[in-house]
Protein backbone atom coordinates (compact mmCIF):
# COMPACT_ATOMS: atom_id res chain seq x y z
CA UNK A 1 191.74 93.91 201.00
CA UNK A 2 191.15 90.29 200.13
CA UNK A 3 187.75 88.58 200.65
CA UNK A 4 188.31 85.47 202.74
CA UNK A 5 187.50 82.15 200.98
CA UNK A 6 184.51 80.60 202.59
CA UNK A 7 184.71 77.62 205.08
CA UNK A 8 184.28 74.45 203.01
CA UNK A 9 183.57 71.32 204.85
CA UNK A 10 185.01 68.13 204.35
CA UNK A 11 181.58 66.90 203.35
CA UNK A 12 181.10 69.65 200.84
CA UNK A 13 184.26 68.59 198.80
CA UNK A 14 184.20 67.52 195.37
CA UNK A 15 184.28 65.35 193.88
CA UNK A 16 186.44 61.90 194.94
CA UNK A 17 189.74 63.22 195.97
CA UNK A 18 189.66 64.98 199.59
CA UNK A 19 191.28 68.06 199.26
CA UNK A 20 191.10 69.41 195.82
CA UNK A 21 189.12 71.93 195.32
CA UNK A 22 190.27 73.85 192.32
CA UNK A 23 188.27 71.85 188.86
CA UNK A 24 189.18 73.38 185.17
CA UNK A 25 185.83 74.44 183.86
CA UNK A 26 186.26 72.35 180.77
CA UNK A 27 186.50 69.09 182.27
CA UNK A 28 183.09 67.75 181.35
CA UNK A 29 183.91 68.93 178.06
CA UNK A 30 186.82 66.70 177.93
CA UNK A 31 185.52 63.72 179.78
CA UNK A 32 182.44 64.28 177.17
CA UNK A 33 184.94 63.76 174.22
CA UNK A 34 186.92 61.06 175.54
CA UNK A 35 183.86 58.86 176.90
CA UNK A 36 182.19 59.69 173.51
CA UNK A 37 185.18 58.38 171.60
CA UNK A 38 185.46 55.06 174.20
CA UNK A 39 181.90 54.12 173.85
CA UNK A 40 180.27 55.39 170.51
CA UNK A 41 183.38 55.81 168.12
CA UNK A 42 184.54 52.18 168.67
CA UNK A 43 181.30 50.99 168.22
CA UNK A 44 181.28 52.65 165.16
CA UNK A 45 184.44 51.05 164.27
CA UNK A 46 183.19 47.95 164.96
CA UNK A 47 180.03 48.02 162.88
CA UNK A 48 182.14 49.68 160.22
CA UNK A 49 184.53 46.98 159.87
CA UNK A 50 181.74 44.89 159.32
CA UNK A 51 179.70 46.89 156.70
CA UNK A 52 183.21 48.45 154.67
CA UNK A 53 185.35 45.01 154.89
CA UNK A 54 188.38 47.22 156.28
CA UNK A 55 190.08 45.14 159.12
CA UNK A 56 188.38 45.10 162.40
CA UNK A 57 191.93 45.75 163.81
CA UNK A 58 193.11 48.26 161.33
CA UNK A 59 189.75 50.46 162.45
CA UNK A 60 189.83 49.20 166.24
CA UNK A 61 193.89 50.32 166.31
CA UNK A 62 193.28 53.64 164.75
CA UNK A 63 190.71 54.59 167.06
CA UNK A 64 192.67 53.25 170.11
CA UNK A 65 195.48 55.14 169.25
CA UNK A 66 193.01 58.78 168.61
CA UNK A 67 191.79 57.75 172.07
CA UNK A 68 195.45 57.52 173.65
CA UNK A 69 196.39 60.95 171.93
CA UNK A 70 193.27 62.73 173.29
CA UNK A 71 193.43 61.15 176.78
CA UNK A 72 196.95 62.30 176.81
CA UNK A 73 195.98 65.58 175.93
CA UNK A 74 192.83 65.46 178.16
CA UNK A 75 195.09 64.39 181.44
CA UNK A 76 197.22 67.11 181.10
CA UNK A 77 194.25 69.33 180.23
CA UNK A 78 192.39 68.21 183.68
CA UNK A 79 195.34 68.28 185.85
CA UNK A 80 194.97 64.83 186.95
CA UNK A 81 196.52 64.70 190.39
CA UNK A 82 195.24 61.37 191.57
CA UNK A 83 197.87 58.87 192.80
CA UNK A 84 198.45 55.84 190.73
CA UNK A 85 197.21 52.55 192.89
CA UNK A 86 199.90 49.32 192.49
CA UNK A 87 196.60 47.51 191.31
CA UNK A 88 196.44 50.19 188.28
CA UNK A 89 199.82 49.36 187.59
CA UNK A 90 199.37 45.31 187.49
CA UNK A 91 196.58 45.55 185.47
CA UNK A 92 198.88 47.81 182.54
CA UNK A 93 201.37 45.39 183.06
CA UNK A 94 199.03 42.25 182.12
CA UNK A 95 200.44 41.98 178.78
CA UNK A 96 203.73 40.89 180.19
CA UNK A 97 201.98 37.33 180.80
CA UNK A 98 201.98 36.36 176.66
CA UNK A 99 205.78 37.57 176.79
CA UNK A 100 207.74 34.74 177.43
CA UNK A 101 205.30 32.11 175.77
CA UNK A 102 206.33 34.26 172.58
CA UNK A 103 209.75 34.26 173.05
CA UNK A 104 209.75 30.31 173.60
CA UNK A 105 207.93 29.80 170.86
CA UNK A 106 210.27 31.33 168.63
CA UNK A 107 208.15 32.95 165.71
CA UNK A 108 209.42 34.02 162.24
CA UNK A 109 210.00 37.86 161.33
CA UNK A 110 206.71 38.16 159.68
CA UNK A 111 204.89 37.02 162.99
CA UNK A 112 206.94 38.68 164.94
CA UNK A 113 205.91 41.54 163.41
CA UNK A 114 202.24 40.92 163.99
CA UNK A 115 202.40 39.62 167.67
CA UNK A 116 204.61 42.68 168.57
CA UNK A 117 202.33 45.12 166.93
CA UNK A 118 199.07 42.75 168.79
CA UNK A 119 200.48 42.89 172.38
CA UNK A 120 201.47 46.62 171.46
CA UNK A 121 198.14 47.91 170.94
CA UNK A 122 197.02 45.36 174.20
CA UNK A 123 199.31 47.43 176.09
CA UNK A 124 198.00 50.93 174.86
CA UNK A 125 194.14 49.83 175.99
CA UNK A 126 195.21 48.23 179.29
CA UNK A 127 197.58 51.34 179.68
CA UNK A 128 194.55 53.49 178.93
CA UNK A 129 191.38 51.77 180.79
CA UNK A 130 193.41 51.06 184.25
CA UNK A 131 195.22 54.61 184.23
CA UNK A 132 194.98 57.23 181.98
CA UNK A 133 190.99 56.99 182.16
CA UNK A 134 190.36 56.49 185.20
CA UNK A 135 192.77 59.40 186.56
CA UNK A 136 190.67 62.23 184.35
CA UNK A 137 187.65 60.38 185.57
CA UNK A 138 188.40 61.18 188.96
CA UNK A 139 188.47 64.66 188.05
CA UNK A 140 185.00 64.84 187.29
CA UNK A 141 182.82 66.87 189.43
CA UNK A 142 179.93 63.97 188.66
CA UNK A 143 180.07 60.39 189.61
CA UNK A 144 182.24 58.81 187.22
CA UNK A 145 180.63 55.38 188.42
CA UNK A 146 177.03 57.08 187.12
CA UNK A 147 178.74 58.41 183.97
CA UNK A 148 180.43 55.03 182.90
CA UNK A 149 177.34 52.69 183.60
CA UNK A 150 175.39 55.73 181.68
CA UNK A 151 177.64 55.78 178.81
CA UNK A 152 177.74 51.88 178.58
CA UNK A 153 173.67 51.55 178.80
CA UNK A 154 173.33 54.15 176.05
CA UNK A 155 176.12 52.63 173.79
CA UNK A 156 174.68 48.87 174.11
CA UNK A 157 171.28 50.12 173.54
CA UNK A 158 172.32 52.07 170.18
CA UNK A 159 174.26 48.84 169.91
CA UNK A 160 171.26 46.00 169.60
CA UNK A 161 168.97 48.77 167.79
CA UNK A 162 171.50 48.43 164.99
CA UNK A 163 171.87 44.60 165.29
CA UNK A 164 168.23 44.54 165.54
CA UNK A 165 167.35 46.96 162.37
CA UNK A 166 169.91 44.71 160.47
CA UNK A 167 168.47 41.50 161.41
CA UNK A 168 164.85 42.79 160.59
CA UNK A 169 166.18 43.83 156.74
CA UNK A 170 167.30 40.68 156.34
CA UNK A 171 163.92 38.60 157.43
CA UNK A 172 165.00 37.38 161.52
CA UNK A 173 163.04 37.98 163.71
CA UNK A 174 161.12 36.80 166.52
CA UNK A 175 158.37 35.02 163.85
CA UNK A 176 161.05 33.46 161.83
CA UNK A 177 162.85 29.99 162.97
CA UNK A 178 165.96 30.67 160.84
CA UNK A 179 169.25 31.83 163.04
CA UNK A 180 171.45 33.94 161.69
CA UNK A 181 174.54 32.31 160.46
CA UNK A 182 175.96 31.14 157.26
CA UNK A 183 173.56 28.60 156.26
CA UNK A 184 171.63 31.57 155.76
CA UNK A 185 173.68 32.91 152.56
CA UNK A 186 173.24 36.56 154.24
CA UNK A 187 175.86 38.39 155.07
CA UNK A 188 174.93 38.56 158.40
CA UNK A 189 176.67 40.31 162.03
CA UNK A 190 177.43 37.35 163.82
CA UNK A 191 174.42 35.77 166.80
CA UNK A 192 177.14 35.57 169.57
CA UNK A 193 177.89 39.23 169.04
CA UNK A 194 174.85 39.91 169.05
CA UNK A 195 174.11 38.39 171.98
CA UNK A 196 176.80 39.60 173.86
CA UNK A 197 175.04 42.93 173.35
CA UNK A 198 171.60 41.96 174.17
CA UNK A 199 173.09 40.84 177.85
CA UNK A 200 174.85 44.43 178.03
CA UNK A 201 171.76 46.59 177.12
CA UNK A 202 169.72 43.84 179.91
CA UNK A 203 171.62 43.86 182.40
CA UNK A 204 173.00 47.70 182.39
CA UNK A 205 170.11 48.43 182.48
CA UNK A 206 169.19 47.23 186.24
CA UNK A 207 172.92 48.69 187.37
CA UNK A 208 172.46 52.30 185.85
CA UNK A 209 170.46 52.87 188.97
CA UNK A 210 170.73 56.74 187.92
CA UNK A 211 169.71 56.76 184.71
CA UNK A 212 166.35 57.50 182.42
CA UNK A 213 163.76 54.80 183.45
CA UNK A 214 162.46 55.27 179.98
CA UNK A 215 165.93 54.43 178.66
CA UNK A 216 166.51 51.50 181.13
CA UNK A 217 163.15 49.94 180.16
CA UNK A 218 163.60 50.21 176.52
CA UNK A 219 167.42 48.74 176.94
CA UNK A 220 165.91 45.32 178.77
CA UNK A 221 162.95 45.48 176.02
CA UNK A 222 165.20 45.59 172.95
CA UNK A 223 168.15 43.40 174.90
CA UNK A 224 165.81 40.70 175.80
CA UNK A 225 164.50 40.65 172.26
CA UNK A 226 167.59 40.84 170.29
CA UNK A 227 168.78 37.63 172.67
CA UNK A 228 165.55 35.77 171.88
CA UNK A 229 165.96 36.85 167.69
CA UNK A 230 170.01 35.72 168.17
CA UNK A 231 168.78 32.73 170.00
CA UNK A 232 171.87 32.79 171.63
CA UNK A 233 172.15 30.22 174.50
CA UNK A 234 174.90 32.03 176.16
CA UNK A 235 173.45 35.07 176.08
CA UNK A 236 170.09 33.94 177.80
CA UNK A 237 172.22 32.08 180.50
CA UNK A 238 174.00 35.52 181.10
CA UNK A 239 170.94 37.80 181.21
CA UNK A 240 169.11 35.29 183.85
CA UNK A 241 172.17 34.34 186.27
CA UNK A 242 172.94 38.10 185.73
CA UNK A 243 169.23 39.17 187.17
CA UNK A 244 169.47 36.60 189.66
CA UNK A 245 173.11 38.19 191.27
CA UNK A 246 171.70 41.38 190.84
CA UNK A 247 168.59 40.43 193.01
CA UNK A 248 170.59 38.85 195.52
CA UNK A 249 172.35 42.34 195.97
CA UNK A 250 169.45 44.05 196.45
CA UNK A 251 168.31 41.97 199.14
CA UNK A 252 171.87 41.72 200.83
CA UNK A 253 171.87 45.72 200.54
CA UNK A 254 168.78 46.66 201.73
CA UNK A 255 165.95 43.62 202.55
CA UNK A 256 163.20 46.20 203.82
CA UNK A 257 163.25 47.92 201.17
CA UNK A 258 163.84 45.64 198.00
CA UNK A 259 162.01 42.32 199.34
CA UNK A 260 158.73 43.03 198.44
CA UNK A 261 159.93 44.81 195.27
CA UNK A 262 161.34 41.72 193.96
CA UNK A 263 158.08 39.66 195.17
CA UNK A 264 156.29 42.15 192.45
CA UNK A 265 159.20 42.27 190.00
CA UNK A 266 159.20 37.95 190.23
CA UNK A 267 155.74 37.44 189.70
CA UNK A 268 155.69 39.99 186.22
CA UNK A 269 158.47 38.94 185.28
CA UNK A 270 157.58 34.84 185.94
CA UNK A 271 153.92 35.66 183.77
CA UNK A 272 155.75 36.80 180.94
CA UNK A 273 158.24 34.14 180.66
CA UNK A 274 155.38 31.45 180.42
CA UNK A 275 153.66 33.72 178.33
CA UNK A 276 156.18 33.80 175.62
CA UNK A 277 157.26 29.77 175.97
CA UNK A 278 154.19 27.87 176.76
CA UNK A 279 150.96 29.93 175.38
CA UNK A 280 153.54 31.11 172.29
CA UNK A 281 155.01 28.07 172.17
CA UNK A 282 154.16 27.48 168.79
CA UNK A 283 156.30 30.85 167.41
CA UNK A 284 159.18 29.43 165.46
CA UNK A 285 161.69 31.84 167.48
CA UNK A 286 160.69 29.57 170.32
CA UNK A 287 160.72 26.14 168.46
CA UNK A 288 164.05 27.29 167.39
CA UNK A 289 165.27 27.96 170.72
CA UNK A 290 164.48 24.54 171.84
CA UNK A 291 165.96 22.57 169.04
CA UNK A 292 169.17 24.46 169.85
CA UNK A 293 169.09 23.91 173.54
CA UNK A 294 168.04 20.27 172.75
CA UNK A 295 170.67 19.52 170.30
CA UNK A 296 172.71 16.43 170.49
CA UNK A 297 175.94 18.32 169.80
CA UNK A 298 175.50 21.03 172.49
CA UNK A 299 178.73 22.52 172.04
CA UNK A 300 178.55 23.09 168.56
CA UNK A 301 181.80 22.30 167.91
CA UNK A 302 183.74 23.77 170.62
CA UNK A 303 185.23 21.10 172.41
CA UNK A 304 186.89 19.52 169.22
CA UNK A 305 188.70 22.90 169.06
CA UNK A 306 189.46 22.66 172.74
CA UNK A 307 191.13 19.61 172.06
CA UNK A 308 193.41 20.57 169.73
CA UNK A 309 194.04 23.66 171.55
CA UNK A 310 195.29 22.06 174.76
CA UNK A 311 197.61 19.64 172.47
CA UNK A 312 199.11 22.40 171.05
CA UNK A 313 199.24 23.70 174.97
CA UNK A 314 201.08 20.65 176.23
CA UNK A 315 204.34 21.90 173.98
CA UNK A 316 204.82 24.79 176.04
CA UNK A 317 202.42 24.19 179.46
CA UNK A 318 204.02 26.79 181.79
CA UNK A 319 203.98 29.74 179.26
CA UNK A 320 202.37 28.69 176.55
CA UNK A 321 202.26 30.41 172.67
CA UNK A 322 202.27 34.06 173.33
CA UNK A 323 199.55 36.26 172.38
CA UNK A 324 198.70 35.27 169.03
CA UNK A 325 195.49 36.43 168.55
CA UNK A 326 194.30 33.04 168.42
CA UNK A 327 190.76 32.67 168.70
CA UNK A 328 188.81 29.31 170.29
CA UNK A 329 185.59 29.91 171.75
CA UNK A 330 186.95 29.44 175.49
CA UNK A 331 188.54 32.05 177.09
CA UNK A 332 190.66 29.93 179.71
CA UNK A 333 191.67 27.30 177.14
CA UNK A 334 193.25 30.32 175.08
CA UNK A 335 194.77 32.02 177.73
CA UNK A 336 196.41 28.22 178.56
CA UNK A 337 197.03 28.47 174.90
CA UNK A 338 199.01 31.78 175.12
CA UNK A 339 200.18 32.33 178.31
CA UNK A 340 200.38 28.65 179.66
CA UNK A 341 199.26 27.48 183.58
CA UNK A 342 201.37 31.03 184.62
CA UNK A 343 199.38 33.06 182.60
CA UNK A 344 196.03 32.03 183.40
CA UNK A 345 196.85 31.90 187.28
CA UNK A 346 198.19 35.54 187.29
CA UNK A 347 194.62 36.64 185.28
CA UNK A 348 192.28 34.37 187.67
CA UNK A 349 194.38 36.20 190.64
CA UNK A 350 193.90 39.87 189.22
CA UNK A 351 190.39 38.81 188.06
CA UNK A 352 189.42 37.81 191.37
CA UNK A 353 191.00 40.81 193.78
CA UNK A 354 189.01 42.99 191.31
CA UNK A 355 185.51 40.94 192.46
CA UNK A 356 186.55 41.20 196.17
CA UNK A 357 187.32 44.60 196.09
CA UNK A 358 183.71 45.15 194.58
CA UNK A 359 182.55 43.45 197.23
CA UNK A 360 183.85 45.14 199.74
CA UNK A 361 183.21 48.80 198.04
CA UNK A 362 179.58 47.33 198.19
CA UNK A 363 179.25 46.13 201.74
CA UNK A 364 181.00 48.95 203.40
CA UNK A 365 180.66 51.95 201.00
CA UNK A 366 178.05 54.54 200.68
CA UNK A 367 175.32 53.95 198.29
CA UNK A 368 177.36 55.36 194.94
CA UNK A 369 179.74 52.93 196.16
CA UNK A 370 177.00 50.33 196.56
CA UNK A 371 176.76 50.55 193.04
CA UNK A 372 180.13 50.63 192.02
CA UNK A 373 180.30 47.31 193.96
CA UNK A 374 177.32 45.64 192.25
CA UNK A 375 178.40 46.87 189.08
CA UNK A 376 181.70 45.03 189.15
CA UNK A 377 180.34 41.59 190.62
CA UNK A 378 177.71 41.59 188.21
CA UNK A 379 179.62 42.15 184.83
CA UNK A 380 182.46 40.17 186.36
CA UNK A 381 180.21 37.15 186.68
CA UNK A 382 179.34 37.80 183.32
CA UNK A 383 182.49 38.05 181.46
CA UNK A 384 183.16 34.96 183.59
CA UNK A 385 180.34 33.21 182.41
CA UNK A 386 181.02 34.13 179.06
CA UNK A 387 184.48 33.36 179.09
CA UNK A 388 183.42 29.26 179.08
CA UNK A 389 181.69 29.70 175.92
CA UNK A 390 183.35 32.22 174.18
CA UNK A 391 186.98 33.75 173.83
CA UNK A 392 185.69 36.69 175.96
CA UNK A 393 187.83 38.30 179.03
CA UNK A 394 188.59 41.86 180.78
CA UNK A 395 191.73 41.82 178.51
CA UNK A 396 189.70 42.30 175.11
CA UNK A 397 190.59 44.97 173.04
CA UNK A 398 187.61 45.32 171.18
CA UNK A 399 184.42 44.80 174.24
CA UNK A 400 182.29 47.46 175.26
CA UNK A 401 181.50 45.64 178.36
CA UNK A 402 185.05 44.73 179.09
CA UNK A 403 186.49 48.18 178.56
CA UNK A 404 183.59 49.51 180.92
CA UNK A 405 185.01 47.00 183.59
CA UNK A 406 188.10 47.83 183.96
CA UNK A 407 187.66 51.42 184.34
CA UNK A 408 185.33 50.81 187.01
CA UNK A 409 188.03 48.44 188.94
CA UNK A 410 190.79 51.07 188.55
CA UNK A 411 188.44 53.70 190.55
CA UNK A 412 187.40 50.72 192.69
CA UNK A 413 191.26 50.96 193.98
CA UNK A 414 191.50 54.82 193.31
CA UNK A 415 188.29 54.93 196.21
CA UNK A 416 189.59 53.97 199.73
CA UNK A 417 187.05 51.78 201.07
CA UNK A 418 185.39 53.15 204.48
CA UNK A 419 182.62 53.03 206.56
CA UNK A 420 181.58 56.86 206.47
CA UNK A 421 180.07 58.75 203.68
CA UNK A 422 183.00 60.97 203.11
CA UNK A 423 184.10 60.33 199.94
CA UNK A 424 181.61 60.00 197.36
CA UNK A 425 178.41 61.92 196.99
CA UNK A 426 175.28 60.18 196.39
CA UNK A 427 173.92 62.44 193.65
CA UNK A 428 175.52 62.83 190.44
């Protein structure tokens, strides 16, 4: 005689799709693998590139292509049932917008070759991040919002320790005045990447609300320093508009309980910001800092390559060049460049339903949804942010912090938004 199946309540399910109850018992395993090879292999790559001289995108295209083969394998391995959202599908489908631009401007073979083989591998990561990913996520019998920001706060941190160990061999550091760059005559990782992973280690460190406090102290430590050593202006600007979004969602969330909090977490945080700039104001880190924020030619450059960019623009303004890979240190001034007014309107559009969602997982969603939502405004507003001073967007192939995004958007839209606490548990 069979043994009845107990009673499970609708509360009790697990994880994020109501109704399945059956989980292969290698899952984890698999998510493990996959998340391991998203977040720590491509790192690898990228540091690897740097140190061997191989091509960044012959490394970065291999290991996007062992990631598709394994997530492949892993979906079917996971039995991911989840349905596919029309938002997973426009996001895929974002590579479409540096189509016609391409086939206007009317490129020989040999760049032919190389767009089609660029917009290819575009395809496989947006393909990848806004489906394939997200759908074994979901199958995870632990938050997959907890296990992304987790992954992305240990992979930044690992990130700036190497940046910062590299920095230190070569004599920059917070008691030298001398930036890294090439008027050094180091071979050197570049500041602005290294400042784009000081503001990831800072600022994931406040949204991995789950994680290590040890860890998530030592990330802001070691992110606010490597920003400081980079003397990045972009990056600084990021961390503190970051913090200051953040803090505003804390309040909005929960004012009893955060408001006094942030009083404490102000004041500590306002004493050791005029310790390090007025008593050390003397250290050459912080001389250097203000002859770059003083500097008559603030943009460094930038806006003579602007110029010529939007001339080139004006030959083709609805469509623009295609993706060419082209890289200007303004993220909406090269998608003008590539995909013309059309383009850029389409991204902006997709860009910004992916914010409101966020905000409405986070004002009507249970507290793992609460994160979710902060978790997307914030690192939108920074990509945003960054995206004036740098060629830096969701639609990167190589960004820790963009690839992180977008998986978190797709299970934004895999999540129904509602008012109960029925979907997500609160625990990991």
């Amino acid at each position: 005689m069979d043994t009845p199946s107990p009673r499970v309540s609708k509360f009790q399910v697990t994880p994020y799709i109501k109704g399945e109850l059956s989980r292969p018992k290698n899952v984890s395993k698999v998510l493990t693998i996959v998340l391991f090879i998203l977040f720590i292999v491509m790192e690898v790559a990228n540091f690897s590139a740097f140190y061997t001289g191989i091509a960044k995108p012959t490394q970065v295209g291999a290991i996007w292509a062992l990631l598709a083969c394994f997530a492949l394998y892993a979906e079917n391995a996971v039995n991911a049932r989840s349905k596919i959202h029309p938002f997973q599908l426009v996001g895929a489908l974002l590579f479409l917008i540096g189509i016609p631009g391409l086939v206007l401007s009317n490129p020989g073979l040999q760049q032919t070759l190389f767009y089609v083989v660029y917009i290819f591998a575009m395809a496989l990561r947006l393909v990848l991040v806004f489906i394939i990913l997200p759908r074994i996520m979901m199958r995870s019998e632990k938050s997959p919002i907890h296990l992304i920001l987790n992954w992305m706060l240990f992979a930044s941190f690992i990130a700036c320790l190497v940046v910062i160990y590299d920095y230190t061999t070569l004599g920059f550091n917070i008691f030298n005045s001398a930036r890294p760059g090439p008027g050094t005559g180091a071979k050197w990782i570049n500041p602005n990447l290294a400042g784009f992973y000081a503001t990831f280690a800072f600022y994931t460190a406040f949204l991995a609300e789950r994680a290590k406090p040890i860890l998530r102290l030592s990330s802001i430590s070691v992110g606010f320093y490597l920003a400081m050593v980079s003397q990045s202006r972009n990056a600084l600007f990021v961390i503190a508009f970051s913090t200051i979004i953040y803090v505003a969602l804390l309040i909005l969330e929960n004012p009893k309980k955060y408001s006094m909090r942030i009083v404490g977490w102000g004041t500590t945080g306002l004493v050791l910001l005029f310790t390090i700039f007025v008593v050390f104001k003397d250290l050459p880190m912080i001389q250097g800092l203000s002859r770059r924020f003083s500097s008559e030619d603030f943009t460094t450059g930038r806006d003579d390559y602007a110029v010529v960019a939007l001339e080139i623009w004006r030959s083709s303004p609805l469509f623009g060049q295609g993706f060419t890979g082209i890289q200007i240190d303004n993220a909406y001034i090269t998608f003008m460049l590539e995909t013309g007014i059309v383009g850029l309107i389409i991204y902006l559009a997709v860009f910004g339903a992916i914010l409101y969602n966020g905000w409405r997982h986070f004002l009507q969603g249970n507290q793992t949804e609460k994160i979710l939502g902060k978790a997307i405004i914030v690192m939108g507003i920074a990509i945003f942010i960054r995206g004036f001073a740098e060629n830096v967007s969701f639609m990167m192939i190589t960004d820790l912090q963009s690839n992180a995004f977008c998986i978190l958007a797709a299970i934004s839209f895999l999540i129904p938004i509602r008012r109960t606490n029925t979907i997500l548990p609160s625990s990991t």
